[in-house]
Protein backbone atom coordinates (compact mmCIF):
# COMPACT_ATOMS: atom_id res chain seq x y z
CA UNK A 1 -36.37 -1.93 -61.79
CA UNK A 2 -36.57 -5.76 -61.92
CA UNK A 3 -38.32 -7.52 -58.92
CA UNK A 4 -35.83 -9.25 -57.55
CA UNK A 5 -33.62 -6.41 -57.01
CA UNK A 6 -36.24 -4.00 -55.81
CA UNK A 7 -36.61 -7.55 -53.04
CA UNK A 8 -33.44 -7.32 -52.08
CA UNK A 9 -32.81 -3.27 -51.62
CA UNK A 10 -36.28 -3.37 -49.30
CA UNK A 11 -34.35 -6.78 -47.36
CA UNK A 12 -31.49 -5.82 -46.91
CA UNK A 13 -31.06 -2.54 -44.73
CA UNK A 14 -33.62 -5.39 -42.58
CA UNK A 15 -31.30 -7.95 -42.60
CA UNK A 16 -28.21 -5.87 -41.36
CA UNK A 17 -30.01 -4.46 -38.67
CA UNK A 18 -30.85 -8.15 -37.72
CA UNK A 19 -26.96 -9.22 -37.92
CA UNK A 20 -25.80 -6.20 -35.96
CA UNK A 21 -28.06 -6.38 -33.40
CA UNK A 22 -27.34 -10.66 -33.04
CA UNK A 23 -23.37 -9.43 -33.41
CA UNK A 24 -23.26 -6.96 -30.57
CA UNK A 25 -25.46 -9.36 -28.49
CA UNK A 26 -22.89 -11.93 -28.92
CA UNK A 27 -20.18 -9.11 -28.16
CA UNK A 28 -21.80 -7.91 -24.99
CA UNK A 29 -22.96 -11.55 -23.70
CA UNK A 30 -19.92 -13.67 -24.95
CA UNK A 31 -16.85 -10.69 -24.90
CA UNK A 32 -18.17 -8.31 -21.76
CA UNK A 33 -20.49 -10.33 -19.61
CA UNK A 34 -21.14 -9.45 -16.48
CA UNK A 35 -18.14 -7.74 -14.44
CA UNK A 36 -15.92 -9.88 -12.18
CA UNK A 37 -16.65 -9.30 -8.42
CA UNK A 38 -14.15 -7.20 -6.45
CA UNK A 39 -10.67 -8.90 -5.28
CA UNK A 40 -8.24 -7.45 -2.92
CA UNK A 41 -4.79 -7.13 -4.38
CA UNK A 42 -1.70 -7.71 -2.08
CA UNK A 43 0.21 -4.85 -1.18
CA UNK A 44 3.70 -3.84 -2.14
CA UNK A 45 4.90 -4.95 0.88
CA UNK A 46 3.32 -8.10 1.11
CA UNK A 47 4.71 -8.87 -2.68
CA UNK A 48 7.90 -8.48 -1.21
CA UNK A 49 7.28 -11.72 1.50
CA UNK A 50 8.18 -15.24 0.47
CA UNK A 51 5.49 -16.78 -1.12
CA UNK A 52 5.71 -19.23 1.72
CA UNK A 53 5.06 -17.09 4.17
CA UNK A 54 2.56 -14.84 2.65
CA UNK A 55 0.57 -17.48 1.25
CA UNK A 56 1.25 -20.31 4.71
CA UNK A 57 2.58 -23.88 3.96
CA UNK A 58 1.42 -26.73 4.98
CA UNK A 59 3.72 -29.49 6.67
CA UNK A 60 3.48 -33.01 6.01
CA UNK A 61 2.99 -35.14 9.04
CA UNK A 62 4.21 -38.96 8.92
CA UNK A 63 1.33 -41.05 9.76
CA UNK A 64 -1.23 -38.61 9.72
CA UNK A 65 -2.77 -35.62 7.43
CA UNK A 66 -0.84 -31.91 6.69
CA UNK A 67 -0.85 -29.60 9.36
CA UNK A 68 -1.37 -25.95 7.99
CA UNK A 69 0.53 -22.98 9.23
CA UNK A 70 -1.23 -20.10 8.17
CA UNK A 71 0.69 -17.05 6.39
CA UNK A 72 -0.07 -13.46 5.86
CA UNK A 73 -2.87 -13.84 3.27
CA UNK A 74 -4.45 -16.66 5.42
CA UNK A 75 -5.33 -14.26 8.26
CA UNK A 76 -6.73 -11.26 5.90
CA UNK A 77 -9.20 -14.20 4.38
CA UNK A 78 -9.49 -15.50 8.14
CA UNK A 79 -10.56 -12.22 9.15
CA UNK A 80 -12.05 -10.06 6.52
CA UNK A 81 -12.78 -11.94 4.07
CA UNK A 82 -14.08 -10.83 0.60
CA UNK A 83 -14.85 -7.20 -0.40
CA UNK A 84 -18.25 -8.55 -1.28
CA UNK A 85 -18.37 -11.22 1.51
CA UNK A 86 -16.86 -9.73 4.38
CA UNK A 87 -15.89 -11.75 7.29
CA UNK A 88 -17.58 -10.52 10.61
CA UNK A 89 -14.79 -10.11 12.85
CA UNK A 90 -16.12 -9.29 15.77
CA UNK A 91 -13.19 -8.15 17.96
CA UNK A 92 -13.07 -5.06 15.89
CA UNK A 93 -15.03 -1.92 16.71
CA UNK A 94 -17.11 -1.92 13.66
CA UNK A 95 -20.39 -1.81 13.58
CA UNK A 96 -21.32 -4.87 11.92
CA UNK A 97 -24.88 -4.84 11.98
CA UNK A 98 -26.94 -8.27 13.12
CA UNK A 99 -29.14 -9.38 15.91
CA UNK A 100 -28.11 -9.78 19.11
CA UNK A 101 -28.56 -13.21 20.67
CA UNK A 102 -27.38 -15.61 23.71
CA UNK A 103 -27.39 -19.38 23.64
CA UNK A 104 -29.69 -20.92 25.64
CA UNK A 105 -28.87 -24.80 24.96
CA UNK A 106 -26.53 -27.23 22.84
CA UNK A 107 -29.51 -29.27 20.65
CA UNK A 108 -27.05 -31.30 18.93
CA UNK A 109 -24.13 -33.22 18.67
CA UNK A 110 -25.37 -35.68 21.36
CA UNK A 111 -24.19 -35.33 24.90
CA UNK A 112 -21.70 -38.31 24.46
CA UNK A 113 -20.21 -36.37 21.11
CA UNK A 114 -20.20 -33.26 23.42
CA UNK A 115 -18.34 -33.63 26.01
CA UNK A 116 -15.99 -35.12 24.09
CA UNK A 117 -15.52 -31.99 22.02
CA UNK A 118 -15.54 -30.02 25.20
CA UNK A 119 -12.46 -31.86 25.79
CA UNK A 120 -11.06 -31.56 22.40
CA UNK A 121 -11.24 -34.61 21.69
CA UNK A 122 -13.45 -34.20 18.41
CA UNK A 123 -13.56 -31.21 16.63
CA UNK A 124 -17.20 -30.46 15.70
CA UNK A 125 -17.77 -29.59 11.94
CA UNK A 126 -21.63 -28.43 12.36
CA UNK A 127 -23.68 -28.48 15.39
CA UNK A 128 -27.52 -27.11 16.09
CA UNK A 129 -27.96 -24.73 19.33
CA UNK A 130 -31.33 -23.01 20.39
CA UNK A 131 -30.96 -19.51 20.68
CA UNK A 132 -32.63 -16.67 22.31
CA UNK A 133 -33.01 -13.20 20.69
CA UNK A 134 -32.19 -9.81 23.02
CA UNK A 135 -34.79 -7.79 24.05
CA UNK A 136 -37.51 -10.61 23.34
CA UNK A 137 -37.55 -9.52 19.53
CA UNK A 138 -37.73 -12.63 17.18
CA UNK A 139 -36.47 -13.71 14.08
CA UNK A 140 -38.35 -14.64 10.83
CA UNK A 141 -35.48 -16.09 9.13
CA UNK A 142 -32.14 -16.46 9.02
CA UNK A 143 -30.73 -17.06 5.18
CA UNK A 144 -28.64 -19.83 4.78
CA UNK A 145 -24.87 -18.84 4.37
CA UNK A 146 -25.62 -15.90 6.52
CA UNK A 147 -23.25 -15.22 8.98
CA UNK A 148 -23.21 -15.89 12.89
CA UNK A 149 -20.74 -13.78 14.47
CA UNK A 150 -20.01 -14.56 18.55
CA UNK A 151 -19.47 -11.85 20.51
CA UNK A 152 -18.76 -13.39 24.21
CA UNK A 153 -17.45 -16.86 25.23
CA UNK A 154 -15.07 -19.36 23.59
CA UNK A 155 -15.54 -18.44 20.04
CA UNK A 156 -15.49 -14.25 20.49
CA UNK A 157 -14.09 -12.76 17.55
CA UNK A 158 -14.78 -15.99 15.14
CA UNK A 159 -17.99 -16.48 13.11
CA UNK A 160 -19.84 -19.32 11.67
CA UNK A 161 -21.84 -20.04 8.65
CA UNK A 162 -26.20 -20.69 9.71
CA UNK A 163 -27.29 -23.34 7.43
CA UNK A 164 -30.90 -24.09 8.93
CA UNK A 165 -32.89 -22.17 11.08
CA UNK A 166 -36.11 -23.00 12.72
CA UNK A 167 -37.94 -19.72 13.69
CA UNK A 168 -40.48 -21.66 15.52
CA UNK A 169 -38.07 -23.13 18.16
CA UNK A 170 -35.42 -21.02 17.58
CA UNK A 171 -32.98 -23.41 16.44
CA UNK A 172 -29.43 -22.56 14.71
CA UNK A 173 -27.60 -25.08 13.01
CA UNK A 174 -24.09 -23.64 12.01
CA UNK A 175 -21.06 -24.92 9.95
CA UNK A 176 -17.40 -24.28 10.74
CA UNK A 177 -14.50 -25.41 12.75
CA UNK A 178 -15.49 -26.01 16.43
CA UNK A 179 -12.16 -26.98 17.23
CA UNK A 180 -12.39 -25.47 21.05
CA UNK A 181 -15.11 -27.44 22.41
CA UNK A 182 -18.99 -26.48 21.84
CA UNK A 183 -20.19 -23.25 23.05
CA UNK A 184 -22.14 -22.84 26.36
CA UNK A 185 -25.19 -21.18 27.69
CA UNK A 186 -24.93 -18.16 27.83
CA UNK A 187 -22.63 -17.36 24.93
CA UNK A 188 -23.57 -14.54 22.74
CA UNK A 189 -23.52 -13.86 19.18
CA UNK A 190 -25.04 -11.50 16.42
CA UNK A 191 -27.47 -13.54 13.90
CA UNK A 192 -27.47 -11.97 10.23
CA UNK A 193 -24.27 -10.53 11.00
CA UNK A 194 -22.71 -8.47 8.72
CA UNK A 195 -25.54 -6.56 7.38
CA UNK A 196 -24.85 -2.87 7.94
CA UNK A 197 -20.96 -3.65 6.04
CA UNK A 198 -22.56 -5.74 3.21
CA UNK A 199 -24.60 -2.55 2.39
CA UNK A 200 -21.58 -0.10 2.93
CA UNK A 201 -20.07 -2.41 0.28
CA UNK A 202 -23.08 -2.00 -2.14
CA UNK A 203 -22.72 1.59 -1.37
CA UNK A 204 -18.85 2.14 -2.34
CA UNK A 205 -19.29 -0.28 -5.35
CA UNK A 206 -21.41 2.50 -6.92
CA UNK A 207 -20.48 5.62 -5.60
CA UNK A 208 -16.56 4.91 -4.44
CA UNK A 209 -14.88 2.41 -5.62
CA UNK A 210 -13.95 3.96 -9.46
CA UNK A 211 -11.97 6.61 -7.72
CA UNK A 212 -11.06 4.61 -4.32
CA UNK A 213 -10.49 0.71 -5.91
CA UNK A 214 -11.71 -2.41 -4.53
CA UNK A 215 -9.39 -2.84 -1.91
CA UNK A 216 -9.24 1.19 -1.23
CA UNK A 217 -6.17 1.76 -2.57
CA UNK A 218 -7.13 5.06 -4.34
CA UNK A 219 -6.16 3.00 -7.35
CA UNK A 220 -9.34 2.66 -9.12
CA UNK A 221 -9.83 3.19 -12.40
CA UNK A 222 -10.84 7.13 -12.63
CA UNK A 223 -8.02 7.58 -9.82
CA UNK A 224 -4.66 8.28 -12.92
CA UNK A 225 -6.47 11.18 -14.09
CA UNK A 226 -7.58 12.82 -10.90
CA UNK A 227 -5.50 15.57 -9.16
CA UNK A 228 -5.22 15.28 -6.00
CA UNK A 229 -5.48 11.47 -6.09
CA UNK A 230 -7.65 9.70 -4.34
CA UNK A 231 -7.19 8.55 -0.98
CA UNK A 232 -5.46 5.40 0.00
CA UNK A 233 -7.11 4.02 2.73
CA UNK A 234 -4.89 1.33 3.37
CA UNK A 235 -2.53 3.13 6.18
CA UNK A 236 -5.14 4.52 8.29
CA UNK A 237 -4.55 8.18 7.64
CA UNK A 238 -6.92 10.99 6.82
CA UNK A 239 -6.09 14.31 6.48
CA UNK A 240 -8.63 16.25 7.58
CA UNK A 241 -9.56 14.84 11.10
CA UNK A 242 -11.14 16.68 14.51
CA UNK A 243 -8.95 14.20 16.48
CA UNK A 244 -5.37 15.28 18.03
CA UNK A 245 -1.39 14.70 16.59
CA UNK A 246 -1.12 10.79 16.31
CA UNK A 247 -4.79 9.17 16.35
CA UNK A 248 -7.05 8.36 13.63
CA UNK A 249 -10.18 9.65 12.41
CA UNK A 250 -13.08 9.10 13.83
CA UNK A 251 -16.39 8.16 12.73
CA UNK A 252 -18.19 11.69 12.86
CA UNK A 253 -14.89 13.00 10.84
CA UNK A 254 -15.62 10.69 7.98
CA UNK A 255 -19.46 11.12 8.25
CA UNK A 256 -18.51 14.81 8.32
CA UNK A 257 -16.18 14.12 4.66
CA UNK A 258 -18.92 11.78 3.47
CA UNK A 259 -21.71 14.62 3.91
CA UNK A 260 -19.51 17.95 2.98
CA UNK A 261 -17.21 16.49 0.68
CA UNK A 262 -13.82 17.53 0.02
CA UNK A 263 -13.68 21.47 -1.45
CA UNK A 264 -11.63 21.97 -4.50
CA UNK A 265 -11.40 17.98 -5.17
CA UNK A 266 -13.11 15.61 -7.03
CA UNK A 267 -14.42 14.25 -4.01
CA UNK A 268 -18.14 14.94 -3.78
CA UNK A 269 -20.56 15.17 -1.10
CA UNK A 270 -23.47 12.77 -0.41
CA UNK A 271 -25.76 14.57 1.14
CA UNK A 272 -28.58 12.85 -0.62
CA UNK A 273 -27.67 9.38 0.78
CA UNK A 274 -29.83 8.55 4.03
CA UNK A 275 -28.37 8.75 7.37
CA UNK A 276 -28.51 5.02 7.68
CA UNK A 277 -26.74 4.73 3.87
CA UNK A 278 -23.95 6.93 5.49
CA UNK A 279 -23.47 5.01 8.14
CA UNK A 280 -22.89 1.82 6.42
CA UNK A 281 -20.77 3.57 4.20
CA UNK A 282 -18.06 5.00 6.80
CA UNK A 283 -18.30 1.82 8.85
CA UNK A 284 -16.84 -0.37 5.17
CA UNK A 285 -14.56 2.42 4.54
CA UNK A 286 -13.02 2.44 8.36
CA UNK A 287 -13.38 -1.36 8.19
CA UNK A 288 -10.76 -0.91 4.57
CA UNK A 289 -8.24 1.05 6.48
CA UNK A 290 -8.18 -1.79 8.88
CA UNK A 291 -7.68 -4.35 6.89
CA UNK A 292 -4.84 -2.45 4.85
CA UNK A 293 -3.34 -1.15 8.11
CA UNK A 294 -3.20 -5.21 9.42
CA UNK A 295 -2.00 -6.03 6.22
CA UNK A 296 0.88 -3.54 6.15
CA UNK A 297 2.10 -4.28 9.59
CA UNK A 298 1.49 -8.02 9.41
CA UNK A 299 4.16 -7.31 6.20
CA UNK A 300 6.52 -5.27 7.77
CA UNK A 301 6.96 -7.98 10.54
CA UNK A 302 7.24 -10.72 8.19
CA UNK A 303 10.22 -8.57 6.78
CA UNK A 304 11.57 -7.68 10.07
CA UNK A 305 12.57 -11.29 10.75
CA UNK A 306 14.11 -11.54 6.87
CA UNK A 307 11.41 -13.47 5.12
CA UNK A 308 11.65 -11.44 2.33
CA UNK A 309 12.27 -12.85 -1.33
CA UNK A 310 15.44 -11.02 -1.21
CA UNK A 311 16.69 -12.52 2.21
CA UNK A 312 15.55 -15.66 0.94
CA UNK A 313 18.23 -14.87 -2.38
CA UNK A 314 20.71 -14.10 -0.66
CA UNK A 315 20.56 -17.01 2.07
CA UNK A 316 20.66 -19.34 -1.15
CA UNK A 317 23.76 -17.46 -2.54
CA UNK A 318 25.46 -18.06 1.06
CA UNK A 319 25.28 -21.74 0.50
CA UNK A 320 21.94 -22.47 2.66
CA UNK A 321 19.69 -25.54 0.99
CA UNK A 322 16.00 -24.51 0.49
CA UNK A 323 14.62 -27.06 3.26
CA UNK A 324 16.80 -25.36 5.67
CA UNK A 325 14.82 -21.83 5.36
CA UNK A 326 11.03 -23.74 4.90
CA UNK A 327 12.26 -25.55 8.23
CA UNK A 328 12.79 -21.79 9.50
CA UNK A 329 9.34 -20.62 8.02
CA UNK A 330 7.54 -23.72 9.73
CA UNK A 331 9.25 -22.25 13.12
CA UNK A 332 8.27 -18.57 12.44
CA UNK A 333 4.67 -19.12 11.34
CA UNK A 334 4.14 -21.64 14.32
CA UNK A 335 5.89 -19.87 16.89
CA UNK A 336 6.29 -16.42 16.14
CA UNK A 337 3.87 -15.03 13.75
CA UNK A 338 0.78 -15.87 15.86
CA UNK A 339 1.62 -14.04 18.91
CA UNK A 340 3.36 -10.93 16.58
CA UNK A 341 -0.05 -10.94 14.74
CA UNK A 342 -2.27 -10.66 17.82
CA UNK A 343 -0.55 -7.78 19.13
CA UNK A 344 -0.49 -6.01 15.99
CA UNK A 345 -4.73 -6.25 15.77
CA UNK A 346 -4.94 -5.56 19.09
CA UNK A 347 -3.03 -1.97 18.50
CA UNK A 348 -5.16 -1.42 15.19
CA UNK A 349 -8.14 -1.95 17.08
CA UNK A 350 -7.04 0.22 20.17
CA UNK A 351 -6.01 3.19 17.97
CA UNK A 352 -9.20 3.26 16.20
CA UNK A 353 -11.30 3.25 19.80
CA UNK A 354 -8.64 5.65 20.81
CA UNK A 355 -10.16 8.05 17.93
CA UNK A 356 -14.14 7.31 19.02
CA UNK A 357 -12.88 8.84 22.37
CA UNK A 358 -14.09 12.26 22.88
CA UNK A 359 -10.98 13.12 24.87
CA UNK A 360 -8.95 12.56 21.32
CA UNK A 361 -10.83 15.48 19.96
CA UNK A 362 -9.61 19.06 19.97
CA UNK A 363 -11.50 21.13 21.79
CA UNK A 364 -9.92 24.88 22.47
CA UNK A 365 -9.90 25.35 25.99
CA UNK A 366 -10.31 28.92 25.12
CA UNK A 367 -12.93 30.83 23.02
CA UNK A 368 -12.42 32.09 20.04
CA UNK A 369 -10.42 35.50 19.82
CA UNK A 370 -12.37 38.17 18.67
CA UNK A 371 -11.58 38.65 15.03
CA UNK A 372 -10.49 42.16 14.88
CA UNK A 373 -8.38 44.24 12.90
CA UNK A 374 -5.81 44.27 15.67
CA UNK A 375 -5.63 40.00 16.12
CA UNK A 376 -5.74 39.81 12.39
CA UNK A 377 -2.50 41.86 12.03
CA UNK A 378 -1.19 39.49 15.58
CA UNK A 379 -1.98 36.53 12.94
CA UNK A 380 0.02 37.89 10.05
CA UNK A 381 3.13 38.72 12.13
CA UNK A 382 2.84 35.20 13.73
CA UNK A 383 2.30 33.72 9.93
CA UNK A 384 5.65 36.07 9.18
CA UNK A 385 7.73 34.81 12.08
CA UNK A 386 10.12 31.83 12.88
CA UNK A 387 7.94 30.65 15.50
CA UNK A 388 5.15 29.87 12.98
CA UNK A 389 7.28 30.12 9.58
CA UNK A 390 3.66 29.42 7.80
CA UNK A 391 5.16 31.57 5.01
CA UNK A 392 7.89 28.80 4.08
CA UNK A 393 5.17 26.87 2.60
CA UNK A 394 2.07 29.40 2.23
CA UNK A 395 4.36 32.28 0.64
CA UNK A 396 4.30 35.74 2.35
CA UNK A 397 0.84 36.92 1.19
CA UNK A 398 -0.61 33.05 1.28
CA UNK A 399 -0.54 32.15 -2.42
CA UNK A 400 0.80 29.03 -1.85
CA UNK A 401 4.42 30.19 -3.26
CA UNK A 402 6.26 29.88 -0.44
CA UNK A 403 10.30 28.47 -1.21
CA UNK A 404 9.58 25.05 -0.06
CA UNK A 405 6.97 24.54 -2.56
CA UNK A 406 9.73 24.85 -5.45
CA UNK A 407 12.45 23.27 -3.37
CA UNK A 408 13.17 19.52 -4.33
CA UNK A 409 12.37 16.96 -1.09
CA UNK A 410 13.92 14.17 0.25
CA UNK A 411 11.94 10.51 -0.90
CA UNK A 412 12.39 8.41 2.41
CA UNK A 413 11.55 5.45 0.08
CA UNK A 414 15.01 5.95 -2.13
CA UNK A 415 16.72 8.50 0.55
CA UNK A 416 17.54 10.50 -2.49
CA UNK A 417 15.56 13.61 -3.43
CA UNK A 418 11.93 12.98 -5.57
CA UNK A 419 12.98 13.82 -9.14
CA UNK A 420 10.65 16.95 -9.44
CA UNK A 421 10.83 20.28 -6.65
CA UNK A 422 7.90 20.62 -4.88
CA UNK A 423 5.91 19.01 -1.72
CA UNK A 424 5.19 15.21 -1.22
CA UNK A 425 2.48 13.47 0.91
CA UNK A 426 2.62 10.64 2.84
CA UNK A 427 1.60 8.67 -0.16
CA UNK A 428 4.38 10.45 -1.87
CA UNK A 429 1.61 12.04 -4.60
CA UNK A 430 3.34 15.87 -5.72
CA UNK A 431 0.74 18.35 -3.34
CA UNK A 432 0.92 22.12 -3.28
CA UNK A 433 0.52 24.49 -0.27
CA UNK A 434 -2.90 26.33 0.37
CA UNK A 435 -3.68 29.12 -1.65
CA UNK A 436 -5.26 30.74 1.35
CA UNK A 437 -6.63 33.26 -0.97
CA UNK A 438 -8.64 31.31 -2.70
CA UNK A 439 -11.02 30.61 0.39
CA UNK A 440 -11.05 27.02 0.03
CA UNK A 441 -10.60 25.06 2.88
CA UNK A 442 -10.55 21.33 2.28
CA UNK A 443 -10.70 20.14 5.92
CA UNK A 444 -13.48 22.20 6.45
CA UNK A 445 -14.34 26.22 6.29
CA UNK A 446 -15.53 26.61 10.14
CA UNK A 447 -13.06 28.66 12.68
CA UNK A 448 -12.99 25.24 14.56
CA UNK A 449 -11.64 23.73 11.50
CA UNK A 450 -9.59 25.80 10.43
CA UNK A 451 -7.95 25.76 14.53
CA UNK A 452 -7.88 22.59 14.60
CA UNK A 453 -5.72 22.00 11.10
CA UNK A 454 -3.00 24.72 12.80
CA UNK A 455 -3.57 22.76 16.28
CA UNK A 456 -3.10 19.14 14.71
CA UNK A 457 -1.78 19.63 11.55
CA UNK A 458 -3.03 17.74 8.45
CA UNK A 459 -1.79 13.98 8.83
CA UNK A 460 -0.32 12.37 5.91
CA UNK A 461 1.40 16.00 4.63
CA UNK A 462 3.91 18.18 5.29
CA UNK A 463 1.09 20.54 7.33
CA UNK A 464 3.15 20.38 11.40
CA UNK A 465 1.32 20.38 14.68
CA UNK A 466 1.74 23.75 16.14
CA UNK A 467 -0.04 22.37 19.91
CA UNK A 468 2.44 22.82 22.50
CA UNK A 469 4.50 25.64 20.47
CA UNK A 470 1.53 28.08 19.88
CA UNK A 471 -0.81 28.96 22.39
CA UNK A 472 -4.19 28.86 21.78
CA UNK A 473 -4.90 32.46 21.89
CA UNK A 474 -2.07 32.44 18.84
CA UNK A 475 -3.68 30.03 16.85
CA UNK A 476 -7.18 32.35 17.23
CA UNK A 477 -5.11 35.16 15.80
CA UNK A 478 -3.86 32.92 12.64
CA UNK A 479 -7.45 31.53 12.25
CA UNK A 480 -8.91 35.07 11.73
CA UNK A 481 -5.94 36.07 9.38
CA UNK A 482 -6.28 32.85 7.29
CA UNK A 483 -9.84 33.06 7.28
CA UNK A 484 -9.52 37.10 6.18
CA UNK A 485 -6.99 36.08 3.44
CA UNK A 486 -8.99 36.39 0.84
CA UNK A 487 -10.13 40.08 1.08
CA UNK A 488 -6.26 41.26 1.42
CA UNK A 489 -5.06 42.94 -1.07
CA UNK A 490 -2.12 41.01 -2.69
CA UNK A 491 0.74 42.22 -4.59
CA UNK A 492 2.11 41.40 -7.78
CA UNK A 493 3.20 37.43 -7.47
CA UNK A 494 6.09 36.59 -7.09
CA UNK A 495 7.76 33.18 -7.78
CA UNK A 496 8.81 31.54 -4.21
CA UNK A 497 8.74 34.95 -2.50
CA UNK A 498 10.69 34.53 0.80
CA UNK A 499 9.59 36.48 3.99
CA UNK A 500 13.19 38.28 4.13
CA UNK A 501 12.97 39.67 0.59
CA UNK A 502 9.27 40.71 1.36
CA UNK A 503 10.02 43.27 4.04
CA UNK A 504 8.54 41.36 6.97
């Protein structure tokens, strides 16, 4: 074999390893790159808002600069932020994380500059306070770009950026819009705010957020081939709660979810996260359903008073000129929106300390029946009966074939009927009775979970309340029935079997 050639058989399988390996480097540096961070995608309903309105305008003043109105998607940066920088809103009851702090002294702007913001005069853009740390602890440092989040005086509810910090005399300078004046001794505030929700965020970005998405929409991108889907945090509703008819969930019921998981799901448990890891993690998933609750009702409003790209269509087919309705957008977002958008967060954030409330948890007033033969066979004729009618749904020997599961249902969207028979959630995802047989109890296998899904019902579904029209002694009797399902002996199945055509 000549030379040469043998050269070039030994080189080459050498030199195609080389150009591979520089090709896929080029693919994965210049083509994949590092992912994009995390954005939260507007709603449906807020897609359906004027872009004027959802996005604010800002009014040209003669003689002087714009004035800004601030729109939908203003506030929810305003407030919350970034998925990955989150906004430390303090008026909410999240726990934020941070250190706890009072000012003892303005250092800076001068007295002169001072007073003169404390009569609005000047609207400070950075200014340098000495602070004192609660419970005499002290500070090493303070990161700059960290946030400082006040919790009483003037500025409660708003934060500011730090952007030096002397540890040594304990003095904060921070950036922002001081547009009220400059705070006053005795205001307090949380230094290196924001902790405990940046690592709930670091948290769902690996463990929750290819099932849940970004925003928690349940739209990530795992979610299309899951069944059930994931959960849509967005409107504030879980299922599988300990608190009564209307309220939310509460922490310990997500921290419960979180640590059990979700039985016959996709949704794991994470037992082996810390209890601190937990923690964060329910306080950035309950501080998502905020922000997608606010969102939703701040939209709805906006519709409400026919800012819609729709109503704004149809006011331009009636003859009205365009400046007309931005003249009417500049009167809703200055005079309207403001005061409709405080009362909204303040309802989000009284629901939500409404479900913290151990009063909104059900407690049975009375012990649990005695699970005997005889209230077993109390539970199955109170299953059977119209008071009850669990079978509708459940089927007569709790398969889960009851009629309604193969009857078509109404879709309060299109107030026609969904195109394929069956039950619809809240989130209008196809779900299918309990197969009570089965033993698998997704809210939770205890007797006191299993009352309290009878007592409360499961929010977001078709599952009723039953407090006030069953006693509690009757929902005892159904718990041990359910709960002894799975050891009856069940008949042939049958397809939608109806309680009259079973004999009971």
């Amino acid at each position: 074999m000549p030379s040469w050639l043998q050269r070039e058989r030994s080189t080459k399988p050498a030199t195609t390893k080389v150009v591979l390996a520089a090709l896929l480097t080029t693919i994965f540096v210049a083509g994949c790159g590092r992912a994009p961070a995390p954005q939260f995608t507007p709603s449906e309903a807020t897609l359906t808002l004027m872009p004027e309105v959802r996005d604010g305008i800002t009014v040209d003043i003669e003689g002087g600069e714009g004035v800004r109105f601030d729109g939908v998607s203003d506030l929810l940066t305003k407030h919350f932020g970034t998925p990955t920088d989150p906004t430390v809103w303090t008026a909410l009851p999240i726990d934020f994380g941070g250190e706890p702090a009072s000012v003892t002294k303005v250092i800076s702007p001068s007295a002169e500059l001072a007073a003169k913001a404390d009569q609005d005069e000047v609207a400070a853009g950075e200014i340098t306070i000495a602070v004192e740390i609660a419970d005499g602890k002290s500070v090493k440092s303070l990161p700059a770009g960290s946030q400082a989040a006040w919790t009483k005086g003037k500025y409660k509810g708003q934060s500011h950026r730090v952007t030096a910090f002397d540890p040594k005399s304990g003095a904060v300078t921070l950036s922002g819009e001081f547009d009220e004046g400059l705070p006053k001794p005795g205001d307090k505030l949380l230094l290196a705010a924001g902790g405990t929700l940046t690592r709930g965020q670091e948290l769902y970005a690996r463990h929750c957020i290819h099932c849940h998405g970004p925003g928690g929409a349940g739209d990530g991108p795992t979610a299309r081939y899951l069944d059930p889907k994931p959960r849509d945090y967005r409107p504030g509703k879980y299922k599988f709660t300990s608190t009564a008819g209307p309220e939310k969930a509460s922490s310990a019921d997500l921290l419960d979810t979180l640590k059990r998981g979700i039985p016959g799901t996709s949704m794991p448990a994470f037992r082996m996260l810390s209890n601190d890891d937990l923690h964060a993690l329910v306080e950035y998933v309950r501080w998502l359903s905020i922000r997608g609750d606010y969102e939703y009702q701040l939209a709805s409003t906006v519709a409400a008073f026919d800012f819609t790209r729709e109503a704004y269509d149809e006011r331009i087919e009636d003859g009205d000129e365009r400046e007309e309705i931005l003249e009417d957008v500049k009167s809703f977002l200055e005079d309207v929106f403001p005061d409709e958008a405080e009362i909204i967060a303040d309802g989000i954030i009284e629901s939500w300390e409404e479900a913290d409330d151990p009063s909104a948890i059900v407690v049975p007033t009375v012990s649990r029946v005695e699970d005997t033969p005889e209230s077993r066979l109390r539970g199955r004729a109170l299953y059977l009966s119209e008071k009850a009618k669990c079978a509708t749904c459940h089927g007569t020997y709790g398969k889960g074939d009851g009629p309604q599961a193969f009857a078509y249902q109404p879709d309060s969207r299109t107030k026609q009927n969904y195109p394929l028979p069956g039950l619809y959630d809240d989130w209008h995802n196809p779900i299918r009775p309990r197969d009570l047989t089965q033993g698998v109890y997704r809210g939770g296998r205890r007797p006191i979970d299993v009352f309290r899904r009878i007592h409360a019902g499961i929010k977001g579904t078709p599952m009723p309340r039953f407090a006030g029209s069953l006693t509690e002694e009757e929902i005892w009797d159904i718990v041990n029935y359910v709960l002894h399902a799975p050891y009856e002996p069940v008949p042939e199945p049958g397809r939608g079997t109806s309680v009259a055509s079973s004999g009971h």
